[in-house]
ModelCIF file with pLDDT and N, C-alpha, C, O atoms, coordinates in Angstrom:
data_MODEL
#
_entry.id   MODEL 
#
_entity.id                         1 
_entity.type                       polymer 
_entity.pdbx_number_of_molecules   1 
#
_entity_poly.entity_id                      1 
_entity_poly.type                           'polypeptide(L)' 
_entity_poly.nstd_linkage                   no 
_entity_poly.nstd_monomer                   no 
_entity_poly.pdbx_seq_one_letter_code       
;(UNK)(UNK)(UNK)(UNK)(UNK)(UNK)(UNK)(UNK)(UNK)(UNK)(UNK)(UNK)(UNK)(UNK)(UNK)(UNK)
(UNK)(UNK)(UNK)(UNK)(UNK)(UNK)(UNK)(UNK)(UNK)(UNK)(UNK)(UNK)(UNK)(UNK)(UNK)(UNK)
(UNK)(UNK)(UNK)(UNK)(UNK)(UNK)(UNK)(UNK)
;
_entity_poly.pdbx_seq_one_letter_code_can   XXXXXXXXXXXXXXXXXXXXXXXXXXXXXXXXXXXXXXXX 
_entity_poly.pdbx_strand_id                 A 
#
loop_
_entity_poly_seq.entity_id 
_entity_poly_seq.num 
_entity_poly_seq.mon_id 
_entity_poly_seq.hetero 
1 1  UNK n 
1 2  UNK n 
1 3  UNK n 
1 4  UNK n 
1 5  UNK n 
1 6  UNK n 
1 7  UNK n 
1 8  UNK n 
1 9  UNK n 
1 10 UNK n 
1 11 UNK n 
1 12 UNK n 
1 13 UNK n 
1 14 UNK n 
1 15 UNK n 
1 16 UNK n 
1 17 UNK n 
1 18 UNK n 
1 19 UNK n 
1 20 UNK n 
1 21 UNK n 
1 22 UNK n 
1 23 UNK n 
1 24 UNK n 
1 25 UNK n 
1 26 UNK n 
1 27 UNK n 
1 28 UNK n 
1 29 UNK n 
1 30 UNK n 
1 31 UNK n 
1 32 UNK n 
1 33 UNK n 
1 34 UNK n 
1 35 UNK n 
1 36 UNK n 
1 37 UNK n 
1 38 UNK n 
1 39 UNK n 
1 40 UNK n 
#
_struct_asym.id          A 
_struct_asym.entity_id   1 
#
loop_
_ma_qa_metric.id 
_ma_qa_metric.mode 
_ma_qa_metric.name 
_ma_qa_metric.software_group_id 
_ma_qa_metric.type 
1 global pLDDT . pLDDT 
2 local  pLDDT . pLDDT 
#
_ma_qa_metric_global.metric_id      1 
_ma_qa_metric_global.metric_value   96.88 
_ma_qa_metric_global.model_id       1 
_ma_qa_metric_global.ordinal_id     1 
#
loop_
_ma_qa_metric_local.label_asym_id 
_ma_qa_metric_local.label_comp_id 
_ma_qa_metric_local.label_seq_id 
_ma_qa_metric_local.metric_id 
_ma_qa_metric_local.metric_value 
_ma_qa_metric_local.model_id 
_ma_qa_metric_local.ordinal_id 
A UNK 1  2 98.00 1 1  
A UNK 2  2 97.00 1 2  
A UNK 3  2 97.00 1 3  
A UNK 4  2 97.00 1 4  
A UNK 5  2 97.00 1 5  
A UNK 6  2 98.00 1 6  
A UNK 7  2 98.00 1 7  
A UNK 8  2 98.00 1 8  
A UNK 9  2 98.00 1 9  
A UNK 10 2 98.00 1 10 
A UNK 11 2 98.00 1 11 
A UNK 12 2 97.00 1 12 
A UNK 13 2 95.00 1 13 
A UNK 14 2 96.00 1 14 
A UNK 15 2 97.00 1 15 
A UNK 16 2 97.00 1 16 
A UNK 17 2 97.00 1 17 
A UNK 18 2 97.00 1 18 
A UNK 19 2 98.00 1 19 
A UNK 20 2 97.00 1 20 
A UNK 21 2 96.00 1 21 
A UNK 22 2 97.00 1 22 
A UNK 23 2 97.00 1 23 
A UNK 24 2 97.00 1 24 
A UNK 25 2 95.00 1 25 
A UNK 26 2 96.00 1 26 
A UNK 27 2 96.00 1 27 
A UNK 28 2 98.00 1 28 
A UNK 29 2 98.00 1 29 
A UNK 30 2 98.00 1 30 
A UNK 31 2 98.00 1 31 
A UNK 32 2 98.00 1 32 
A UNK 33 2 97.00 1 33 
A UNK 34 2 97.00 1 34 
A UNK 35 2 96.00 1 35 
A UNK 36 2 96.00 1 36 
A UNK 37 2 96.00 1 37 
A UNK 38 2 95.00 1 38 
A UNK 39 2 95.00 1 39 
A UNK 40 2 94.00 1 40 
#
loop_
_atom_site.group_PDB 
_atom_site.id 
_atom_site.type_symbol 
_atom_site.label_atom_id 
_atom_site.label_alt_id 
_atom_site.label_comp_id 
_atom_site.label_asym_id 
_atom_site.label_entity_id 
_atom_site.label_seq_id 
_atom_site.pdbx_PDB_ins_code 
_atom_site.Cartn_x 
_atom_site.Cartn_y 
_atom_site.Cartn_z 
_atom_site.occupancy 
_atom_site.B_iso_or_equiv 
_atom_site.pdbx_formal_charge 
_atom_site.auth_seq_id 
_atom_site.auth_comp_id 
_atom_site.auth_asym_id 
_atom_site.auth_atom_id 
_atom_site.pdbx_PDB_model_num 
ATOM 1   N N  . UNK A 1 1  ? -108.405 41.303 12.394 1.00 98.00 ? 1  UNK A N  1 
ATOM 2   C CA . UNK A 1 1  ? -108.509 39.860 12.617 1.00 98.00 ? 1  UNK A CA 1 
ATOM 3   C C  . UNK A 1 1  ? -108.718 39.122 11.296 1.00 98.00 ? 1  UNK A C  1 
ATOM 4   O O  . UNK A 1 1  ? -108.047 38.112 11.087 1.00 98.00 ? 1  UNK A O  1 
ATOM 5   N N  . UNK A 1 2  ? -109.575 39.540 10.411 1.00 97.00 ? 2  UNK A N  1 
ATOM 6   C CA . UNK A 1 2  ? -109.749 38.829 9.213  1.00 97.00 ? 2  UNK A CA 1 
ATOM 7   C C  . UNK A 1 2  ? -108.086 39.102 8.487  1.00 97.00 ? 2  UNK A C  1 
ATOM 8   O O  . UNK A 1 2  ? -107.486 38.109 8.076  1.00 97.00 ? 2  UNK A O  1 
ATOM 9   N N  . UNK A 1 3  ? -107.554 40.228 8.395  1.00 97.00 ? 3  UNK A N  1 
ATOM 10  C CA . UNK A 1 3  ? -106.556 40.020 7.545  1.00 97.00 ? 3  UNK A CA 1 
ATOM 11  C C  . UNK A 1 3  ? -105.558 38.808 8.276  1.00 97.00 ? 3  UNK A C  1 
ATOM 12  O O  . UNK A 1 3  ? -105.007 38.124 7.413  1.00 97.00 ? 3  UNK A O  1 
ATOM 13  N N  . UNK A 1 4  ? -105.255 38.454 9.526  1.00 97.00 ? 4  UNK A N  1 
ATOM 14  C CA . UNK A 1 4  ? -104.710 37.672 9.782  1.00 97.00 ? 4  UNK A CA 1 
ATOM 15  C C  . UNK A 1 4  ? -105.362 36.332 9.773  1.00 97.00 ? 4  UNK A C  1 
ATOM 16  O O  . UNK A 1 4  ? -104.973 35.786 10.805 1.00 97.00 ? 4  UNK A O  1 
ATOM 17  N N  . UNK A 1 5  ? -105.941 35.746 9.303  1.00 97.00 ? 5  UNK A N  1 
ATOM 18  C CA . UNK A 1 5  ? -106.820 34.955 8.567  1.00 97.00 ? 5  UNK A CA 1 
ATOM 19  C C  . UNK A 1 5  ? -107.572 34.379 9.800  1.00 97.00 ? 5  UNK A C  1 
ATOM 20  O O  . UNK A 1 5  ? -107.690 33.167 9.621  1.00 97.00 ? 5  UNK A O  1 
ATOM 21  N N  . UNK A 1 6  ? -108.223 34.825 11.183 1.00 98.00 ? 6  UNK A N  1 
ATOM 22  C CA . UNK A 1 6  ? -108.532 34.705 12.026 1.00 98.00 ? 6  UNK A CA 1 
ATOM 23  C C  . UNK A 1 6  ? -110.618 34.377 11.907 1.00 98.00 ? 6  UNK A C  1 
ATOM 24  O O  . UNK A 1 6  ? -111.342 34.946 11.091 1.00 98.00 ? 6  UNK A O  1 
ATOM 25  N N  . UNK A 1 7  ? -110.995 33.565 12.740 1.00 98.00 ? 7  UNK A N  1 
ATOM 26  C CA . UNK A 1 7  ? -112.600 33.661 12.705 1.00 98.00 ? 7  UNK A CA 1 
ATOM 27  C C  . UNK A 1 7  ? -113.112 34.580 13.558 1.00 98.00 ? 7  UNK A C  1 
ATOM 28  O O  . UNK A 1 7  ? -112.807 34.814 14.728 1.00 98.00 ? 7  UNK A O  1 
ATOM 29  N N  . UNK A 1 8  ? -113.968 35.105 12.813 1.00 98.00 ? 8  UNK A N  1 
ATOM 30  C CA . UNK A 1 8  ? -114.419 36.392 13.728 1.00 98.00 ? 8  UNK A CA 1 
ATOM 31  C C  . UNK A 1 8  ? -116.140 36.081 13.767 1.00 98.00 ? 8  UNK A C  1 
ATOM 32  O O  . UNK A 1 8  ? -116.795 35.814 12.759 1.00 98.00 ? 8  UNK A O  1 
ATOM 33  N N  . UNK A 1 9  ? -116.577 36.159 14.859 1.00 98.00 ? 9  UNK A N  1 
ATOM 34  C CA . UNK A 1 9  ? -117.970 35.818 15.344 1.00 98.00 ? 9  UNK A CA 1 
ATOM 35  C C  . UNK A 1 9  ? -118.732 37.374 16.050 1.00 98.00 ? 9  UNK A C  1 
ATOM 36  O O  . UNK A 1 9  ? -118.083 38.325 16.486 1.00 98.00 ? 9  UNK A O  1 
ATOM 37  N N  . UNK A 1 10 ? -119.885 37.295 16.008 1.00 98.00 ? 10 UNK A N  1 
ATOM 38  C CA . UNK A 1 10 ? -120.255 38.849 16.683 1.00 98.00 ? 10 UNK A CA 1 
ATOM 39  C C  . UNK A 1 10 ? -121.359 37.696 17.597 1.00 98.00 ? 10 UNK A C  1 
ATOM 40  O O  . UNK A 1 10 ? -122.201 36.929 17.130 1.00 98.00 ? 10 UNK A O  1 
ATOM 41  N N  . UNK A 1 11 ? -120.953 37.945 19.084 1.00 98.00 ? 11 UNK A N  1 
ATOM 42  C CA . UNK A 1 11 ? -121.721 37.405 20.119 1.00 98.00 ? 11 UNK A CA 1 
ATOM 43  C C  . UNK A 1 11 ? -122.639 38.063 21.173 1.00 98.00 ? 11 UNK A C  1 
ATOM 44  O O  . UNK A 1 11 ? -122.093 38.374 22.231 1.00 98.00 ? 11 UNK A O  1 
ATOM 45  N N  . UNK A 1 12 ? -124.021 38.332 21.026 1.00 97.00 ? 12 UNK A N  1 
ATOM 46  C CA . UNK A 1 12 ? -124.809 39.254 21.390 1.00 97.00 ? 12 UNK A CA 1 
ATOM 47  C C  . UNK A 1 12 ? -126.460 38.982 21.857 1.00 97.00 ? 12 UNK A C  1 
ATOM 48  O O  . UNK A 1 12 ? -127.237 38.376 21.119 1.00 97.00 ? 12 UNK A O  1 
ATOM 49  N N  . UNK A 1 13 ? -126.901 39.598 23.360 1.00 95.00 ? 13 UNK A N  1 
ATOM 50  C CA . UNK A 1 13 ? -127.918 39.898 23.114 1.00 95.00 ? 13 UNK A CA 1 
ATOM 51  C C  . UNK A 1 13 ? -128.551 40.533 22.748 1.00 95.00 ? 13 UNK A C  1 
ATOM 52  O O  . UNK A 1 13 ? -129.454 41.011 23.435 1.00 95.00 ? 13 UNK A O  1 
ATOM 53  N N  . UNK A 1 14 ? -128.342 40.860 21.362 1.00 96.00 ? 14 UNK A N  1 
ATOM 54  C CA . UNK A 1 14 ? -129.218 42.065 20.552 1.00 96.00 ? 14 UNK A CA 1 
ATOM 55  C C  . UNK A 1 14 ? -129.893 40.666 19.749 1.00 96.00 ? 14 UNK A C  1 
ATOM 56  O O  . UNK A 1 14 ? -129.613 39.468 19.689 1.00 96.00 ? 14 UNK A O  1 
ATOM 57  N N  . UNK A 1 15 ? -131.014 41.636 19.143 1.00 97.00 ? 15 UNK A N  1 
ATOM 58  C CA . UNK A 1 15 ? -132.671 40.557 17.861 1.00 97.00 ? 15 UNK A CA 1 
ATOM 59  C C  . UNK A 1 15 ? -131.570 40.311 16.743 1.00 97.00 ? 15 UNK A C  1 
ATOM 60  O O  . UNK A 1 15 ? -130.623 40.982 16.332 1.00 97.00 ? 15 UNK A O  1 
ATOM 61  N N  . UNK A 1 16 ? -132.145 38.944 16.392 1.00 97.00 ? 16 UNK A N  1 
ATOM 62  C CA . UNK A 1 16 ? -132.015 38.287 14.735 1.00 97.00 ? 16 UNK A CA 1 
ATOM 63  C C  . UNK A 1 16 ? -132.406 39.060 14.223 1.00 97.00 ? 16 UNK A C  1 
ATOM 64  O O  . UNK A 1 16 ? -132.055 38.971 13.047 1.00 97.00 ? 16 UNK A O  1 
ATOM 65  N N  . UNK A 1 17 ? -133.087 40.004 14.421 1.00 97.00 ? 17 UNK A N  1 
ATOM 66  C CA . UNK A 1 17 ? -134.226 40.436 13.297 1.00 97.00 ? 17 UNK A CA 1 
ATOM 67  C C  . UNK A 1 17 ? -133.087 41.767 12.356 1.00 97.00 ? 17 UNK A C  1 
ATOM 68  O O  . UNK A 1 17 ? -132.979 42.160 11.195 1.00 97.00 ? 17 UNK A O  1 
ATOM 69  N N  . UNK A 1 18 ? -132.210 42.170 14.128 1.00 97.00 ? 18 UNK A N  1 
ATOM 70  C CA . UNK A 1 18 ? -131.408 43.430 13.066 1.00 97.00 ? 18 UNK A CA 1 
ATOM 71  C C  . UNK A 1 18 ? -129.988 43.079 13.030 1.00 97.00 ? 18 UNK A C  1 
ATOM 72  O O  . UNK A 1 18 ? -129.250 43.304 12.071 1.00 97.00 ? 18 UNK A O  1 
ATOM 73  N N  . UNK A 1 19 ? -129.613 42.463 14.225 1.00 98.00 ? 19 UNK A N  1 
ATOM 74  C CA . UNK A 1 19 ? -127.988 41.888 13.940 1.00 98.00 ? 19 UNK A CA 1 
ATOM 75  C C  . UNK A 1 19 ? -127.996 41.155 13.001 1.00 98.00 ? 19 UNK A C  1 
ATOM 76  O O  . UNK A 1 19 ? -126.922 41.159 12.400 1.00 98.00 ? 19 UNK A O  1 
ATOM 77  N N  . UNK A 1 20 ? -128.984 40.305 12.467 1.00 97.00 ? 20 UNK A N  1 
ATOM 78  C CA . UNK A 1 20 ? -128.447 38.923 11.292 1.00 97.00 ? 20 UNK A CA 1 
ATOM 79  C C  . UNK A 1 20 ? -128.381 39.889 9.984  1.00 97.00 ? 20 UNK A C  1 
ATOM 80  O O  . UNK A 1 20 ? -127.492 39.570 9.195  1.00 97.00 ? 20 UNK A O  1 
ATOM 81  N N  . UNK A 1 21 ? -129.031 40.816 9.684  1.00 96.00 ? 21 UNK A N  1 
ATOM 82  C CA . UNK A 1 21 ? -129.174 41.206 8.100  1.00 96.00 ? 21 UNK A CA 1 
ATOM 83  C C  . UNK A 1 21 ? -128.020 42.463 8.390  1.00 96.00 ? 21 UNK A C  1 
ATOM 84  O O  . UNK A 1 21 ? -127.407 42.894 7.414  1.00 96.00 ? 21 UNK A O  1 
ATOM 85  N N  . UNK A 1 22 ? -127.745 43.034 9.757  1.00 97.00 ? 22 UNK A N  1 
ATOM 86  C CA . UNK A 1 22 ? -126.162 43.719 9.628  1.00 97.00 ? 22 UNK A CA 1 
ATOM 87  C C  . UNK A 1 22 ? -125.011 42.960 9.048  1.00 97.00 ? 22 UNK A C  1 
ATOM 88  O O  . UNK A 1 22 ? -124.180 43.427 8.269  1.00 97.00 ? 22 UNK A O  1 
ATOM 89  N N  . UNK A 1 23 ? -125.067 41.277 9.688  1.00 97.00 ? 23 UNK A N  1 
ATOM 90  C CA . UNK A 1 23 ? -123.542 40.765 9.982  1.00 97.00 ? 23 UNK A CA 1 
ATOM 91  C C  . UNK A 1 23 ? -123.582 40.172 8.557  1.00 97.00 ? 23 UNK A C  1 
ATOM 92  O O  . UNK A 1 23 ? -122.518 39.943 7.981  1.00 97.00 ? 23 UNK A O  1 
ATOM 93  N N  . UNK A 1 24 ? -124.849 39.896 7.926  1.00 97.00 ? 24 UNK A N  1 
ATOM 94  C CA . UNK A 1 24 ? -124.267 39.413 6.806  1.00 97.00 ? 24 UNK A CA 1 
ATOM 95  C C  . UNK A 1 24 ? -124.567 39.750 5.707  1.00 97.00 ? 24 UNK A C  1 
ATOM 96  O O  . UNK A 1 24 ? -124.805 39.116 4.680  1.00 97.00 ? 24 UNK A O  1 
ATOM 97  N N  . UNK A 1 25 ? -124.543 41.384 6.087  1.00 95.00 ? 25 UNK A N  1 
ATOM 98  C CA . UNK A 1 25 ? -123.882 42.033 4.892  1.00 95.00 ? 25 UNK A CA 1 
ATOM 99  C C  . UNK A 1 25 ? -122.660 42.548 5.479  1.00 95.00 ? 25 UNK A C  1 
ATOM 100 O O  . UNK A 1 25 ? -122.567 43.754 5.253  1.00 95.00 ? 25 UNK A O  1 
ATOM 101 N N  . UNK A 1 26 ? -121.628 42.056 6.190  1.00 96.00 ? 26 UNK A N  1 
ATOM 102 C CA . UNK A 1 26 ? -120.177 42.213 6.240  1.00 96.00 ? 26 UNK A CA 1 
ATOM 103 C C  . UNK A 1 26 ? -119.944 40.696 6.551  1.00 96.00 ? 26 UNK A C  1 
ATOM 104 O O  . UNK A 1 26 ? -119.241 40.031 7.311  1.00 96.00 ? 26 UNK A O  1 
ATOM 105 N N  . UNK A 1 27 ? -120.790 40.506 5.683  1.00 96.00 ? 27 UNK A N  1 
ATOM 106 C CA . UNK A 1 27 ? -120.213 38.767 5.936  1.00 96.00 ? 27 UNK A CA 1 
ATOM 107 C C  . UNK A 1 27 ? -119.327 37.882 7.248  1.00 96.00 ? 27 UNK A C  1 
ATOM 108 O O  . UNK A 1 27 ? -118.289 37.221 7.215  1.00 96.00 ? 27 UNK A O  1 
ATOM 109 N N  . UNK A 1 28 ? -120.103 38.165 8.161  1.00 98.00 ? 28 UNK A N  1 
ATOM 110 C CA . UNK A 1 28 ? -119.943 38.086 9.415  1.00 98.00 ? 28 UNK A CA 1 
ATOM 111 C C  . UNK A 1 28 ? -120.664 36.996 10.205 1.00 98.00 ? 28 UNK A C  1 
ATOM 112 O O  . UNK A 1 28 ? -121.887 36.975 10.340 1.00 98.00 ? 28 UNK A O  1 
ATOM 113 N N  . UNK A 1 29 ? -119.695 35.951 10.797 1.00 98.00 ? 29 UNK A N  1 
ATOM 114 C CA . UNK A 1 29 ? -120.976 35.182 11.490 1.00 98.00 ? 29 UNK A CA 1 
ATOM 115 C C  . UNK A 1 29 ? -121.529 35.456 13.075 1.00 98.00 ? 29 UNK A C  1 
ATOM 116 O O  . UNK A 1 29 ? -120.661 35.982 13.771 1.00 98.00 ? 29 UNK A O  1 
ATOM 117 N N  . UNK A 1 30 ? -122.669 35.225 13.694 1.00 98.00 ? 30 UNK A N  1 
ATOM 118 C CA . UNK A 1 30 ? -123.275 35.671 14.181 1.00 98.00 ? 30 UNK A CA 1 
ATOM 119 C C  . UNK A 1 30 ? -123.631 34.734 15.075 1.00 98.00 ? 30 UNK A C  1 
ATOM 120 O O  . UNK A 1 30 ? -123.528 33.601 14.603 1.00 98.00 ? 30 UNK A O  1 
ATOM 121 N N  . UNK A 1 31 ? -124.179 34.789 16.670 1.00 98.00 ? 31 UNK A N  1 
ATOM 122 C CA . UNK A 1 31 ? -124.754 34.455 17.782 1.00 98.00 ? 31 UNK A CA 1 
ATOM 123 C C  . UNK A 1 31 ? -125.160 35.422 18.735 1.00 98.00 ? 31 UNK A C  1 
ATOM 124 O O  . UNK A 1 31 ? -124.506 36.262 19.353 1.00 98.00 ? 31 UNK A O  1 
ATOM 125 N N  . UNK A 1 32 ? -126.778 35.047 18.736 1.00 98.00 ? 32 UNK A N  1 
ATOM 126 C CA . UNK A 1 32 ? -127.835 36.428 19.313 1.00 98.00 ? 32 UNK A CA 1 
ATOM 127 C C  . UNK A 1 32 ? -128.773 36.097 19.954 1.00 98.00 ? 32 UNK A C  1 
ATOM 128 O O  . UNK A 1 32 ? -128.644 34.977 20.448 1.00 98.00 ? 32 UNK A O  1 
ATOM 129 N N  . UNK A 1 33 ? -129.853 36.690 20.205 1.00 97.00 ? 33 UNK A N  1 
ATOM 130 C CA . UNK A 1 33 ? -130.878 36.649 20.784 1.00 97.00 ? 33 UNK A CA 1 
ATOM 131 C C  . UNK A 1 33 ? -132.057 35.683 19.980 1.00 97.00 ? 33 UNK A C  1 
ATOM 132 O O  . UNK A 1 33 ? -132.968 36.378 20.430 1.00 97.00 ? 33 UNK A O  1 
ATOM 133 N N  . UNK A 1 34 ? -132.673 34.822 19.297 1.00 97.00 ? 34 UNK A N  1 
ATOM 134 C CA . UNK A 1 34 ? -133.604 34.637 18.649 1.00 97.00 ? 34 UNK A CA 1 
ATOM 135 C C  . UNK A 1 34 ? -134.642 34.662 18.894 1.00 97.00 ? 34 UNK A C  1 
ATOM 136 O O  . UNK A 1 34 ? -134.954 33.893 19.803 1.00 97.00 ? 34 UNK A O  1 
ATOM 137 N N  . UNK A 1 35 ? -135.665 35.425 18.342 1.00 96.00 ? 35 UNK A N  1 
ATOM 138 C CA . UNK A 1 35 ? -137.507 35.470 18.266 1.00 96.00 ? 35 UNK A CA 1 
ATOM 139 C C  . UNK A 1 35 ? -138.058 33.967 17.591 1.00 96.00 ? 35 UNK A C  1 
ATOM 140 O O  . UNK A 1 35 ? -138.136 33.576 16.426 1.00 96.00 ? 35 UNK A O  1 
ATOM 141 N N  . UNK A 1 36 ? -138.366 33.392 18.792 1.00 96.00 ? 36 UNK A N  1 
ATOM 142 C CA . UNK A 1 36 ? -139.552 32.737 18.031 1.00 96.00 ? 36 UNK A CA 1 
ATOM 143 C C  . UNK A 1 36 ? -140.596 32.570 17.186 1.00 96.00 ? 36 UNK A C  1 
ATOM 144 O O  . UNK A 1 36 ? -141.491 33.224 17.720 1.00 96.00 ? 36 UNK A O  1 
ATOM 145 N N  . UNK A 1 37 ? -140.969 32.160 16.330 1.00 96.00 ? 37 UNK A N  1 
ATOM 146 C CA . UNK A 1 37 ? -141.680 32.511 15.112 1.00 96.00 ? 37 UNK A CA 1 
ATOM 147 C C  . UNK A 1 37 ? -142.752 30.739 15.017 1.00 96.00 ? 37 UNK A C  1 
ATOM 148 O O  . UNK A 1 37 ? -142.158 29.661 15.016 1.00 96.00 ? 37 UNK A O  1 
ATOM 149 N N  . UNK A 1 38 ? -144.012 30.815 14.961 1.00 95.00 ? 38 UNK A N  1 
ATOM 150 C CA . UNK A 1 38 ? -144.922 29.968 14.490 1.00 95.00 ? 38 UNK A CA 1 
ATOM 151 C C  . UNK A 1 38 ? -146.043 30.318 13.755 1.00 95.00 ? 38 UNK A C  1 
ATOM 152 O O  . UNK A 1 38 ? -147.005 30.973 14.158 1.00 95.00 ? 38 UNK A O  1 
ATOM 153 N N  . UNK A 1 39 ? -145.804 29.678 12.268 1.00 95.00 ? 39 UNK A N  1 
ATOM 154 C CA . UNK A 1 39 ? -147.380 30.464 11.873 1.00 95.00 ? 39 UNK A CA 1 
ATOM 155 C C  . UNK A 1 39 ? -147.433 31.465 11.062 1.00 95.00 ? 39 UNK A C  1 
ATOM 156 O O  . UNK A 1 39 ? -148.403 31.779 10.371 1.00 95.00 ? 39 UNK A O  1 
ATOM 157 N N  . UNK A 1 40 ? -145.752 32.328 11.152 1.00 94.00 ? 40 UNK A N  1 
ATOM 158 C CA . UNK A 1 40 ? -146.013 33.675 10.365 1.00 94.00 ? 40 UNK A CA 1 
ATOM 159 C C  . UNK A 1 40 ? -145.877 34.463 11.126 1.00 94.00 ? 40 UNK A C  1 
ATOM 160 O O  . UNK A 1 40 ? -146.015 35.647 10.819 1.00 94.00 ? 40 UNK A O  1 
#
């Protein structure tokens, strides 16, 4: 898909915590599950 100059998205309920630092290190964009975070 990328060689045909196509957008490629990875759409998932899997965590930010491990799909986001997979997809973008293949430079990949991404829609997932997100953890809420306040505070730390």
């Amino acid at each position: 898909h990328k060689s045909q100059g196509d957008d490629v998205v990875v759409v998932s309920a899997s965590l930010n915590v491990y799909l986001g630092p997979w997809c973008d290190a293949r430079n990949l964009p991404y829609i997932c599950t997100t953890l809420e975070e306040r505070a730390g």
